[in-house]
C-alpha atoms as a PDB file:
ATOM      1  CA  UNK A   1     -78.432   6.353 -74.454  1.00  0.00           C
ATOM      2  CA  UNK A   2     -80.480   3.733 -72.624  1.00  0.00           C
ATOM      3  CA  UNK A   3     -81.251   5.052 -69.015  1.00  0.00           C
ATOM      4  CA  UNK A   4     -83.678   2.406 -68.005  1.00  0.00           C
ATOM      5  CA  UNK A   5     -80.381   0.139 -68.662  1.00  0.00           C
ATOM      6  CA  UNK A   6     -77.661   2.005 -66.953  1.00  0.00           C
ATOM      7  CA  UNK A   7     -80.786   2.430 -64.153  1.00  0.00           C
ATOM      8  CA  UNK A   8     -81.011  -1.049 -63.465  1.00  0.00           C
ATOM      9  CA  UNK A   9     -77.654  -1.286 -63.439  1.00  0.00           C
ATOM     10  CA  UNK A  10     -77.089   1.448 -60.621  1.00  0.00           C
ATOM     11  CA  UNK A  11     -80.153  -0.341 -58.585  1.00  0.00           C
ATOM     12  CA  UNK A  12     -78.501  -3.590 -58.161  1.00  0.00           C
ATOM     13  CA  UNK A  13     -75.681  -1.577 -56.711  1.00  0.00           C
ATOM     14  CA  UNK A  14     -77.785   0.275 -54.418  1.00  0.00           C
ATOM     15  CA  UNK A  15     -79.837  -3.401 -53.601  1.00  0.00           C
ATOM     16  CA  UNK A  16     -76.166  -4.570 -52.583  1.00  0.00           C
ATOM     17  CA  UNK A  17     -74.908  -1.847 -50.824  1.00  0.00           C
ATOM     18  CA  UNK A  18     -78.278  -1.689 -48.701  1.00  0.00           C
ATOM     19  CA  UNK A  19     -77.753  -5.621 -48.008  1.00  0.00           C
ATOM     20  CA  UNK A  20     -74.431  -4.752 -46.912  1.00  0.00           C
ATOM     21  CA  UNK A  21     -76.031  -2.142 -44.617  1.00  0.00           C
ATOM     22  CA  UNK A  22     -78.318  -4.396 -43.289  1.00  0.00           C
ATOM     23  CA  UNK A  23     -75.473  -6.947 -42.224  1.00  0.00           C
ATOM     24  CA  UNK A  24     -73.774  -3.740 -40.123  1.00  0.00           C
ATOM     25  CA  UNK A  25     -77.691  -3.280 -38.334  1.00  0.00           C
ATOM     26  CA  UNK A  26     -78.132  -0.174 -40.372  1.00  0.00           C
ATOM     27  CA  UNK A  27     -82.134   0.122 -41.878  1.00  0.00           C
ATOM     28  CA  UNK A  28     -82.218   2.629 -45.098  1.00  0.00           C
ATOM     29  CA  UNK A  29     -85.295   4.584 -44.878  1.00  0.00           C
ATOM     30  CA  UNK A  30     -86.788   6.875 -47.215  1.00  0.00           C
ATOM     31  CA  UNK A  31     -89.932   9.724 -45.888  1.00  0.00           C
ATOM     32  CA  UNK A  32     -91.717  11.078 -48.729  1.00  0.00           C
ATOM     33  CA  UNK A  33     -94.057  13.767 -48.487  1.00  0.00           C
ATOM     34  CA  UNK A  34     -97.099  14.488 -51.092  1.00  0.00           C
ATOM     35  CA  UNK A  35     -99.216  17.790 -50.478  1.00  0.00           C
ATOM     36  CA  UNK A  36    -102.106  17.901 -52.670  1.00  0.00           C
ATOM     37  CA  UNK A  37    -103.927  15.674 -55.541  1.00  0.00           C
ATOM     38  CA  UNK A  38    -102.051  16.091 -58.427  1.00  0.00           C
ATOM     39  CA  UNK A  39    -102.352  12.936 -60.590  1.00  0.00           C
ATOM     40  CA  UNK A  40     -98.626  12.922 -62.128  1.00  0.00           C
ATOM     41  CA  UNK A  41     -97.396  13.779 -58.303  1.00  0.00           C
ATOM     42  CA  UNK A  42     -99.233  11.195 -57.369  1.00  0.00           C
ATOM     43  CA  UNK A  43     -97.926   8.536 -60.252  1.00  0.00           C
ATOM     44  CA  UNK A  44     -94.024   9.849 -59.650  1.00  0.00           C
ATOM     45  CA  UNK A  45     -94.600   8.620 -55.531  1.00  0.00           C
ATOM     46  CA  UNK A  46     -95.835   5.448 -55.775  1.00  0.00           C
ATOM     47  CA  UNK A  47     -93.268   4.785 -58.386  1.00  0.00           C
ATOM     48  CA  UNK A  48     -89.984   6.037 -55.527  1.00  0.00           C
ATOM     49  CA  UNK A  49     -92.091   3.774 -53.188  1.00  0.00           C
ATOM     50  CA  UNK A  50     -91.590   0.920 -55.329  1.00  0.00           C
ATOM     51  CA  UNK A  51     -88.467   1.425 -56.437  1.00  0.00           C
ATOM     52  CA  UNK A  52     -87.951   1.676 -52.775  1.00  0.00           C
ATOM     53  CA  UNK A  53     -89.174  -1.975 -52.339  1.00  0.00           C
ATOM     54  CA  UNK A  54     -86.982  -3.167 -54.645  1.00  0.00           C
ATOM     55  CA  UNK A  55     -83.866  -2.184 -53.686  1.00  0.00           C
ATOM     56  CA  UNK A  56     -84.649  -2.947 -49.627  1.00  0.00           C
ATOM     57  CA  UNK A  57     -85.264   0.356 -48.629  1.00  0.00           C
ATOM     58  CA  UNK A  58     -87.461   1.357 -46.078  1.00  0.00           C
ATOM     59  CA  UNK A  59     -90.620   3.685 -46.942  1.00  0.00           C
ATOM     60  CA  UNK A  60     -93.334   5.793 -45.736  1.00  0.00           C
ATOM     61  CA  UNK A  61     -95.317   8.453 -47.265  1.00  0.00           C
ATOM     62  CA  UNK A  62     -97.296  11.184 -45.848  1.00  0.00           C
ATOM     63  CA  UNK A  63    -100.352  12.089 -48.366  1.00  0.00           C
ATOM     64  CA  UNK A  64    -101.559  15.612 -47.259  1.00  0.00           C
ATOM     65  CA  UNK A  65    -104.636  17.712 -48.691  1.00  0.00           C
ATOM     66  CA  UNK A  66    -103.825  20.452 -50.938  1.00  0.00           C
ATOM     67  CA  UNK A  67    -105.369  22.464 -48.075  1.00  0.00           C
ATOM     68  CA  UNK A  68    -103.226  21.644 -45.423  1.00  0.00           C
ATOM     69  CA  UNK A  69    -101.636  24.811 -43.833  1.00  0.00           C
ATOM     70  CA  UNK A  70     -98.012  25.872 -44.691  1.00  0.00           C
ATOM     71  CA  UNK A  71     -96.951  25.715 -41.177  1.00  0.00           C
ATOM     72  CA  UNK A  72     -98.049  22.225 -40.715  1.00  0.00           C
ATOM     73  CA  UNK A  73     -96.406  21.315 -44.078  1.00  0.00           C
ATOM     74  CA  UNK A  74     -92.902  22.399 -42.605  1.00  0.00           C
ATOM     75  CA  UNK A  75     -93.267  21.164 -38.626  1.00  0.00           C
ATOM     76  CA  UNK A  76     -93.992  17.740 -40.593  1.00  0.00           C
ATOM     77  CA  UNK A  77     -90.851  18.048 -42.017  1.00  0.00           C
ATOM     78  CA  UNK A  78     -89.076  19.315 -39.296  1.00  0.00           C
ATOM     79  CA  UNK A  79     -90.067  16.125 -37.310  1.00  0.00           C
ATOM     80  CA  UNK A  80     -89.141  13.522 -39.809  1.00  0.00           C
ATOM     81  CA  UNK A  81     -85.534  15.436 -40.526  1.00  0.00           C
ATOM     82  CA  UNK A  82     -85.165  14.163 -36.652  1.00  0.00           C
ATOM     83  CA  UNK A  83     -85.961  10.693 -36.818  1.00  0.00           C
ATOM     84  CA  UNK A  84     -83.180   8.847 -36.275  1.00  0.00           C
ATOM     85  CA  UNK A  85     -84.877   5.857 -38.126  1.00  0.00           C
ATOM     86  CA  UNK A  86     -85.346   7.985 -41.684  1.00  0.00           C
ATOM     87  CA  UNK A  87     -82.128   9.071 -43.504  1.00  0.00           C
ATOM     88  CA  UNK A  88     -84.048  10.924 -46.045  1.00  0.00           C
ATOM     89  CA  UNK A  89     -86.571  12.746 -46.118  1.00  0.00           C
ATOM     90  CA  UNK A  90     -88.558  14.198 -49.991  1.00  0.00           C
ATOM     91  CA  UNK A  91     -90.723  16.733 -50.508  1.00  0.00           C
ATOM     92  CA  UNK A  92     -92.561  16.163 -53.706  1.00  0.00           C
ATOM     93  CA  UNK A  93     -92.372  19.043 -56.045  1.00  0.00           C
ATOM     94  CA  UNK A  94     -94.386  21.141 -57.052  1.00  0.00           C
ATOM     95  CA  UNK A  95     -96.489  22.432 -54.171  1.00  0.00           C
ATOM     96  CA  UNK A  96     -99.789  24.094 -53.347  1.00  0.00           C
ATOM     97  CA  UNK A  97     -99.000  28.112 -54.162  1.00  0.00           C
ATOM     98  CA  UNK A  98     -99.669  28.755 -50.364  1.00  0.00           C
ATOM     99  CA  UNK A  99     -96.776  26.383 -49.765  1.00  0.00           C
ATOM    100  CA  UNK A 100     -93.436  28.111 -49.743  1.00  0.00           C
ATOM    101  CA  UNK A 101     -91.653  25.679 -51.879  1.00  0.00           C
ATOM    102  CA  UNK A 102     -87.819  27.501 -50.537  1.00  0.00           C
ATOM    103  CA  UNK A 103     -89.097  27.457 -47.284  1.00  0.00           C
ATOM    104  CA  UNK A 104     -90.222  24.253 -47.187  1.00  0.00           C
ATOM    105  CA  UNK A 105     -87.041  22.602 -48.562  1.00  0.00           C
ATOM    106  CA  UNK A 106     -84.970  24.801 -45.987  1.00  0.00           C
ATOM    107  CA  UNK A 107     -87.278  22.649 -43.043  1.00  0.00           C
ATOM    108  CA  UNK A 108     -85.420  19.671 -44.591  1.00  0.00           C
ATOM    109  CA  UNK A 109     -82.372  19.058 -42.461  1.00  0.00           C
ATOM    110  CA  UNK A 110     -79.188  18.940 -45.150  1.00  0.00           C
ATOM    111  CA  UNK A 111     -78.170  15.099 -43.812  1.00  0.00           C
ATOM    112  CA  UNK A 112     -81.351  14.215 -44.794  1.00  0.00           C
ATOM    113  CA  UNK A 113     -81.923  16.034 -48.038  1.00  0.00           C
ATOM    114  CA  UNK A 114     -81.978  13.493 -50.105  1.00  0.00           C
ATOM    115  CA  UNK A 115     -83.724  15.721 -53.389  1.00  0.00           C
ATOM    116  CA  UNK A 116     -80.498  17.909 -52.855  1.00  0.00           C
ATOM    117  CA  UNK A 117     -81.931  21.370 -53.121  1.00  0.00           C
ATOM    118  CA  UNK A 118     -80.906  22.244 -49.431  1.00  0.00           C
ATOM    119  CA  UNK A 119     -79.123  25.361 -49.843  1.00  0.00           C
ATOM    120  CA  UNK A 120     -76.312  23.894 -47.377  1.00  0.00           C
ATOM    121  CA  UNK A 121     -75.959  21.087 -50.173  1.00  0.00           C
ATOM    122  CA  UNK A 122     -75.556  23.397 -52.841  1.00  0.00           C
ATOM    123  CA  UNK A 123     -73.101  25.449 -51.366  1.00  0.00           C
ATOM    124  CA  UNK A 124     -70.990  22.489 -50.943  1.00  0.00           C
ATOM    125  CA  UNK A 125     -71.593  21.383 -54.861  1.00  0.00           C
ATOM    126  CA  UNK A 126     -70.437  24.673 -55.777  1.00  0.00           C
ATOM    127  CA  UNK A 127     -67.584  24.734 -53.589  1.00  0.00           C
ATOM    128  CA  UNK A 128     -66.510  20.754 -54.878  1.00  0.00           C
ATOM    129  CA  UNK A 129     -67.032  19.236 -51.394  1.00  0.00           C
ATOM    130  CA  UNK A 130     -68.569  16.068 -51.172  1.00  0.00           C
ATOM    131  CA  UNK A 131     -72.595  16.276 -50.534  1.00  0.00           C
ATOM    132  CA  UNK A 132     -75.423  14.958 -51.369  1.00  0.00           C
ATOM    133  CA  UNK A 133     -76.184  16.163 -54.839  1.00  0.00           C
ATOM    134  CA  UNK A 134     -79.463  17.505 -56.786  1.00  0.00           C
ATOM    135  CA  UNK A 135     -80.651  13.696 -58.654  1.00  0.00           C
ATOM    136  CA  UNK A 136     -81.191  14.748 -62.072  1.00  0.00           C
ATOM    137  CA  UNK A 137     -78.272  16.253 -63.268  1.00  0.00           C
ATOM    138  CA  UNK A 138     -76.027  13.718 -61.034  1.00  0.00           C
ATOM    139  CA  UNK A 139     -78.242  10.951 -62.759  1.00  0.00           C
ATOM    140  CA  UNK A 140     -77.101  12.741 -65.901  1.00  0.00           C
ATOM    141  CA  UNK A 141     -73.425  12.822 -65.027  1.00  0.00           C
ATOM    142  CA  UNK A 142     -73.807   8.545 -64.115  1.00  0.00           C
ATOM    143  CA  UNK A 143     -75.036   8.064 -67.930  1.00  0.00           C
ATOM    144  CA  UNK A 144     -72.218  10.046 -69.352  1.00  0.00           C
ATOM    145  CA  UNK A 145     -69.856   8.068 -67.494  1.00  0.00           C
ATOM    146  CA  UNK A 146     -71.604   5.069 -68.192  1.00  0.00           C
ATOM    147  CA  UNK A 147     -71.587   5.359 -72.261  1.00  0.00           C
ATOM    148  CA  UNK A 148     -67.821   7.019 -71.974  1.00  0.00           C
ATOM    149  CA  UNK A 149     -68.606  10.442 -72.861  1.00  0.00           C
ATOM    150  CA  UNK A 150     -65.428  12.499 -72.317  1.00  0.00           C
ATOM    151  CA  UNK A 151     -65.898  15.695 -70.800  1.00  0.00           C
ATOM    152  CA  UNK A 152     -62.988  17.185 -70.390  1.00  0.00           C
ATOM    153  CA  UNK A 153     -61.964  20.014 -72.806  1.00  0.00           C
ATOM    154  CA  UNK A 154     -65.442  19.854 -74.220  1.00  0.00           C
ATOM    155  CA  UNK A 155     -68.164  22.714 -74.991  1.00  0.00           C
ATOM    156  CA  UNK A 156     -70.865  21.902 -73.250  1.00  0.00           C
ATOM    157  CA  UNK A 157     -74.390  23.589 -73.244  1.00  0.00           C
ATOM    158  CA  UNK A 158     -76.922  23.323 -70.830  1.00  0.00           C
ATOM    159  CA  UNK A 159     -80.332  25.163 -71.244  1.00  0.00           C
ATOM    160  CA  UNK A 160     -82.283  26.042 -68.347  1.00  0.00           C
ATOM    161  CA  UNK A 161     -81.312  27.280 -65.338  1.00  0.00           C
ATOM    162  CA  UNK A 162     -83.603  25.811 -62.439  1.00  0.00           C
ATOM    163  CA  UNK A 163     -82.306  25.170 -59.028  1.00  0.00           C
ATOM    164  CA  UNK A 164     -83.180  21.414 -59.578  1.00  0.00           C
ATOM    165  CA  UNK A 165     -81.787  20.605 -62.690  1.00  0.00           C
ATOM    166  CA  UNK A 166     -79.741  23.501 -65.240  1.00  0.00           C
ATOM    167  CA  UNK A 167     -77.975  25.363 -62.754  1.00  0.00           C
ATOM    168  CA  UNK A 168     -76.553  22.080 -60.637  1.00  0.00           C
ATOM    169  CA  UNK A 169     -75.967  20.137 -64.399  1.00  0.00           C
ATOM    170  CA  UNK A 170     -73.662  23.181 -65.147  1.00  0.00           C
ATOM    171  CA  UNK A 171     -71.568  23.021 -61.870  1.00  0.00           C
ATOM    172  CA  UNK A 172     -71.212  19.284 -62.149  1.00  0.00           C
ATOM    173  CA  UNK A 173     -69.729  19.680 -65.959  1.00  0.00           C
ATOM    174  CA  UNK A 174     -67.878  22.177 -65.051  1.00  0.00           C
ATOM    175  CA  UNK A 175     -66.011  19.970 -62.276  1.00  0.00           C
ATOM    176  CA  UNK A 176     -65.331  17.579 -65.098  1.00  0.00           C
ATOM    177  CA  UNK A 177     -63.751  19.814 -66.871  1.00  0.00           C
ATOM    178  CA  UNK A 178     -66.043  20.985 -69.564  1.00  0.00           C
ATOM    179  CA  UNK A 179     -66.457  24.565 -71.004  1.00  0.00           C
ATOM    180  CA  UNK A 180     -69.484  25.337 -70.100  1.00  0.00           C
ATOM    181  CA  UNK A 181     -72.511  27.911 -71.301  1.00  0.00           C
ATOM    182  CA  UNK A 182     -76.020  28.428 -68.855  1.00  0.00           C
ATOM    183  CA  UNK A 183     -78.590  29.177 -71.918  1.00  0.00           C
ATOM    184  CA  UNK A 184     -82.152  30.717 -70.884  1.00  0.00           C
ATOM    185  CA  UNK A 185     -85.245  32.198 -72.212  1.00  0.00           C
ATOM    186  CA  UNK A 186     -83.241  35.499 -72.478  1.00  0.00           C
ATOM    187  CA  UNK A 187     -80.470  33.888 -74.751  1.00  0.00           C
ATOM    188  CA  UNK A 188     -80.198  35.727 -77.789  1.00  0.00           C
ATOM    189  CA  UNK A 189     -79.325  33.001 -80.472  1.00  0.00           C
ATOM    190  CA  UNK A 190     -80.122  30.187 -78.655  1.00  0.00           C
ATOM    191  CA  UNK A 191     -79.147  27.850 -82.188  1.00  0.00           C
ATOM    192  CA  UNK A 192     -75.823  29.261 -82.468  1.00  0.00           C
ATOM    193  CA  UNK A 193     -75.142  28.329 -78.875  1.00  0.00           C
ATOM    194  CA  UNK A 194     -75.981  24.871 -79.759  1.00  0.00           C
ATOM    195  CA  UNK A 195     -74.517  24.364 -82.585  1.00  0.00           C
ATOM    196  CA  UNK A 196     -71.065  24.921 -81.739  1.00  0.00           C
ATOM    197  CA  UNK A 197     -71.807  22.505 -78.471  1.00  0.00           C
ATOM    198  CA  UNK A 198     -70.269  18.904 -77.851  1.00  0.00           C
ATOM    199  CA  UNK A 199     -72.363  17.932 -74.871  1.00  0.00           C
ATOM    200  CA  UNK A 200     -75.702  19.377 -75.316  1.00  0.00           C
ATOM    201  CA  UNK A 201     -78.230  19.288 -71.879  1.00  0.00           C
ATOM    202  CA  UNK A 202     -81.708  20.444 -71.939  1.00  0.00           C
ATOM    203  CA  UNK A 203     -84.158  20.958 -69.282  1.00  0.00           C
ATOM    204  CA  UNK A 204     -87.114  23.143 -69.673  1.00  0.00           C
ATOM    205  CA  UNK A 205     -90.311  21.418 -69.894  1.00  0.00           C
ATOM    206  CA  UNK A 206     -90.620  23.258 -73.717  1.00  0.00           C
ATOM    207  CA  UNK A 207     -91.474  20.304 -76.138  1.00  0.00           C
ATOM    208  CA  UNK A 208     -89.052  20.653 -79.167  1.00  0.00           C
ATOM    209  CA  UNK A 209     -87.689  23.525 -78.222  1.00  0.00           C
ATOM    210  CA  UNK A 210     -84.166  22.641 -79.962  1.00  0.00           C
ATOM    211  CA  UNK A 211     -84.462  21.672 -83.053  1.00  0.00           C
ATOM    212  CA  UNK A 212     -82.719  18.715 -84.661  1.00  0.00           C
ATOM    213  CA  UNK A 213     -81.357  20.687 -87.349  1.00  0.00           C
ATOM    214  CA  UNK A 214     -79.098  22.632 -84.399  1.00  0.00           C
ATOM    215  CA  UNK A 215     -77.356  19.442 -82.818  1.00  0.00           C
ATOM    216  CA  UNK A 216     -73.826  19.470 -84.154  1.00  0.00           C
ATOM    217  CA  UNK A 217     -72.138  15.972 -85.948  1.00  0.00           C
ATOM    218  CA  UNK A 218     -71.147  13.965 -83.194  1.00  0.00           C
ATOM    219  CA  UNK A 219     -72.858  15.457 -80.282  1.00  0.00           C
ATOM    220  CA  UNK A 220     -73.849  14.023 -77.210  1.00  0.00           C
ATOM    221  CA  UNK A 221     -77.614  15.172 -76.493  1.00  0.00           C
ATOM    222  CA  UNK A 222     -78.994  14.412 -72.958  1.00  0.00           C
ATOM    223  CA  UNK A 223     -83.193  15.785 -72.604  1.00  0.00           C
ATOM    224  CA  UNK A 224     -84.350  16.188 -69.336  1.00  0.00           C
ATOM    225  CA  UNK A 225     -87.763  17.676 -70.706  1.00  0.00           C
ATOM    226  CA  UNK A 226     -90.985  15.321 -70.790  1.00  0.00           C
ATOM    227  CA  UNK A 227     -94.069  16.689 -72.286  1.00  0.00           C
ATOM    228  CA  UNK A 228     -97.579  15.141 -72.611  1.00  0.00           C
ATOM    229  CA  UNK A 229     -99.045  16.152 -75.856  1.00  0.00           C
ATOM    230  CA  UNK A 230    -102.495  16.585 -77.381  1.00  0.00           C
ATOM    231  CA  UNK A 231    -102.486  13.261 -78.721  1.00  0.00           C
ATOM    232  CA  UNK A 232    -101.510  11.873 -74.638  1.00  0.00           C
ATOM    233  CA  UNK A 233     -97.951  10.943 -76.024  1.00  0.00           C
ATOM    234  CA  UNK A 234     -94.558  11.833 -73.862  1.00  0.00           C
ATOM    235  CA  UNK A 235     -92.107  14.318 -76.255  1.00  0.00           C
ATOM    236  CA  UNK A 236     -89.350  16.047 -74.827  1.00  0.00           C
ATOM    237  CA  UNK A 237     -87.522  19.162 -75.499  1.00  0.00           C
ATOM    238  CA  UNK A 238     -85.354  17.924 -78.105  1.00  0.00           C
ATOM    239  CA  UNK A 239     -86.901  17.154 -81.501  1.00  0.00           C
ATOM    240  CA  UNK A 240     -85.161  13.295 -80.785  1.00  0.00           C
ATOM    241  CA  UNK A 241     -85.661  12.041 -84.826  1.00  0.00           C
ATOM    242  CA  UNK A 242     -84.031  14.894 -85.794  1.00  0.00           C
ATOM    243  CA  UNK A 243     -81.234  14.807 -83.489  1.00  0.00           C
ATOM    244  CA  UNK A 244     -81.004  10.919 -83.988  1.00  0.00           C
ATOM    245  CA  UNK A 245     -79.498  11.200 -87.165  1.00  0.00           C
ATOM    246  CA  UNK A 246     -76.785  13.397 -86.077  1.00  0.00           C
ATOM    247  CA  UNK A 247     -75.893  13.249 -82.797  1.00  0.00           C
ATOM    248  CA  UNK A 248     -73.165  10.273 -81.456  1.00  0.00           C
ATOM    249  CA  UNK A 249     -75.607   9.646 -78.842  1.00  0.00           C
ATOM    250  CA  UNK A 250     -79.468  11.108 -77.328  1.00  0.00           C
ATOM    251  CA  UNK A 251     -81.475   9.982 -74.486  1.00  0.00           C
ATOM    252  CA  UNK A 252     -85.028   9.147 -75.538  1.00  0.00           C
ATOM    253  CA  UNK A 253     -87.839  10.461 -73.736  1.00  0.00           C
ATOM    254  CA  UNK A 254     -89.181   8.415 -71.728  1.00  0.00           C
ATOM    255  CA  UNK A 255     -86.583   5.870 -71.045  1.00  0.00           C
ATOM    256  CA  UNK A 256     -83.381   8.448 -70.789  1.00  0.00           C
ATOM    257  CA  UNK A 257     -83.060  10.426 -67.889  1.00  0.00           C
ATOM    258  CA  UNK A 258     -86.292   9.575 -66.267  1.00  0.00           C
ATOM    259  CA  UNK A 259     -85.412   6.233 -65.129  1.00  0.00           C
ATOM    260  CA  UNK A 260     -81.891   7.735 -63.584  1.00  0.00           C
ATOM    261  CA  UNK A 261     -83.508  10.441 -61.430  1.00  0.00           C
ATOM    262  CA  UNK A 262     -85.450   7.862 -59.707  1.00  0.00           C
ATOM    263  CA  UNK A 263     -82.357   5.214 -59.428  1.00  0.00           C
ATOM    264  CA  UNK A 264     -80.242   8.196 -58.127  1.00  0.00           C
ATOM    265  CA  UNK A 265     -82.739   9.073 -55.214  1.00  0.00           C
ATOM    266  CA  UNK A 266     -82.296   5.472 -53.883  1.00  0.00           C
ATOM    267  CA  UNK A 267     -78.653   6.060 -54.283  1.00  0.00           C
ATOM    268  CA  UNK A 268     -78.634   9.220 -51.897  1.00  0.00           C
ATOM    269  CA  UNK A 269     -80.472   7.666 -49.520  1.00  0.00           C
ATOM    270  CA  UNK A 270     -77.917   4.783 -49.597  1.00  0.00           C
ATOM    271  CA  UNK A 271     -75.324   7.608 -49.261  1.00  0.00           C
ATOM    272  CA  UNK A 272     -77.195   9.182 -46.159  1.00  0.00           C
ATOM    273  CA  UNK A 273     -76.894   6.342 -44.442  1.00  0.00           C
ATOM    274  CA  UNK A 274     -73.064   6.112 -45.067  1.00  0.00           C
ATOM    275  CA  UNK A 275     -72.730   9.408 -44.232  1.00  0.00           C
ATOM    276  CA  UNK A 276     -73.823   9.302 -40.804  1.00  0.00           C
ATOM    277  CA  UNK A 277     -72.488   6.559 -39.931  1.00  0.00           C
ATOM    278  CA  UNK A 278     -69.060   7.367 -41.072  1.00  0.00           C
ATOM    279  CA  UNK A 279     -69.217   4.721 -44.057  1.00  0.00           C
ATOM    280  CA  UNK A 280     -67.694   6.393 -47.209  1.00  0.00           C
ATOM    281  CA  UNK A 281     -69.200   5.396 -50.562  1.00  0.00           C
ATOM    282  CA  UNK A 282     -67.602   7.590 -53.696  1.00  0.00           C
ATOM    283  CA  UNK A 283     -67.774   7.854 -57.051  1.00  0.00           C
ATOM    284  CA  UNK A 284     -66.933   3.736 -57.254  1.00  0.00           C
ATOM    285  CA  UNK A 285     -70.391   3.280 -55.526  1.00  0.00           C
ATOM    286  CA  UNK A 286     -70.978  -0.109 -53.267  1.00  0.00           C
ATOM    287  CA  UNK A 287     -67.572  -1.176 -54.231  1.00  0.00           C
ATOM    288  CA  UNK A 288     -66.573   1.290 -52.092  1.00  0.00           C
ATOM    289  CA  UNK A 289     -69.001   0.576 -49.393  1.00  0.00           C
ATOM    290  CA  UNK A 290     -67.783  -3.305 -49.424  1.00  0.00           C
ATOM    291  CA  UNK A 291     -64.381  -1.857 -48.868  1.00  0.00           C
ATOM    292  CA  UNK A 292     -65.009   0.130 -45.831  1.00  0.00           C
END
């Protein structure tokens, strides 16, 4: 499965909905926030700043020293959550260890959390109200659509069970209809598990952790996982050759889910900026937006 494709293909819709925006006198804005020096932080930024360029979007970062204090880390938030000229605001993960990552999400208003991870957001995902959901696994759910996976009546497995990524993924499958099993590191047979799976996700940052071998005929395999190895190449957690040969389809890392999570970020910023101003964009994206 191509992400950077389907990617470009959701940007242009988020360029024209964010033209279509402009026309009404409504500016997009995205606020990111970067505490610390950490090079791949650093690289994932000034790639959603670009990205932000492209598609017309508004953009400011704050680039704060890994020595900041906590409290000034969430009153920073706090203030740009009441801008009324930002509609989302990102805090780039992960954080200094005297940062309260939880606490520092929950400074995020929910209207402007664009990441997701707002607890008030993901008590509406579980409860199947419309919200602003967690990028990753809704960038997942756009590719599935996009290469016609069917997910209804399926077995689907996701391993990994982060707030970000697994335990959002499983909700959103379930919703469509698949069967659904949350593996983990305390999963006793984790191959059995995924061999019996139609729709296999995995997201934990353990290169080759499932093994080729495992992937059933026919499967759909989505990794979320990018390692950098010894040799400075990016693997994920699927052993992809392996899988290639037997899976229907499998996202290659990089250029699978990657390019989505960024492309979905602009997306829910385009969505905050329906959302409070009464504009409804669904599933249809700016064809929706064009019909308002």
């Amino acid at each position: 499965m191509d992400g950077s494709a389907v990617a470009r293909a959701l940007l242009g819709e988020v360029r024209r909905a964010v033209a279509l925006l402009r026309e009404r006198g409504i500016a997009p804005q995205l606020s990111v926030l970067l505490v610390g020096d950490d090079p791949a932080s650093q690289v994932y930024v000034r790639h959603k700043i670009k990205t932000c360029l492209e598609t017309g979007i508004d953009s400011d970062q704050h680039l704060l020293s890994a020595a900041t204090p906590a409290a000034e880390v969430y009153r920073l938030l706090e203030k740009l959550s009441h801008d009324p000229d930002i509609y989302g605001v990102l805090l780039q993960l992960p954080v200094p260890d005297h940062v309260d990552s939880i606490r520092a999400i929950d400074a995020i208003a929910a209207d402007h959390d664009v990441d997701g991870f707002h607890p008030a957001n993901l008590g509406r995902l579980m409860a199947w109200r419309g919200t602003v959901e967690p990028c990753t696994p809704r960038g997942v759910m756009t590719l599935l659509r996009a290469y016609e996976v069917p997910c209804r009546g399926k077995r689907a497995v996701v391993i990994g069970r982060s707030i970000g990524v697994g335990r959002p993924m499983a909700q959103m499958l379930v919703r469509a209809d698949a069967t659904v099993t949350v593996c983990h590191r305390h999963t006793v047979d984790l191959r059995r598990e995924v061999e019996s799976a139609d729709i296999v996700v995995v997201a934990t940052g353990v290169p080759h952790l499932v093994k080729g071998a495992w992937i059933k005929d026919g499967a759909v395999v989505v990794d979320v996982g990018i390692t950098r190895n010894e040799e400075g190449g990016l693997v994920g957690d699927v052993e992809f050759d392996a899988a290639y040969g037997r899976a229907a389809l499998v996202t290659p890392v990089p250029g699978g889910v990657g390019p989505m999570t960024v492309a979905t970020l602009m997306e829910n910023t385009v969505r905050a900026a329906c959302a409070r101003h009464g504009l409804r964009i669904d599933q249809r994206g700016v064809r929706a937006l064009e019909e308002a």
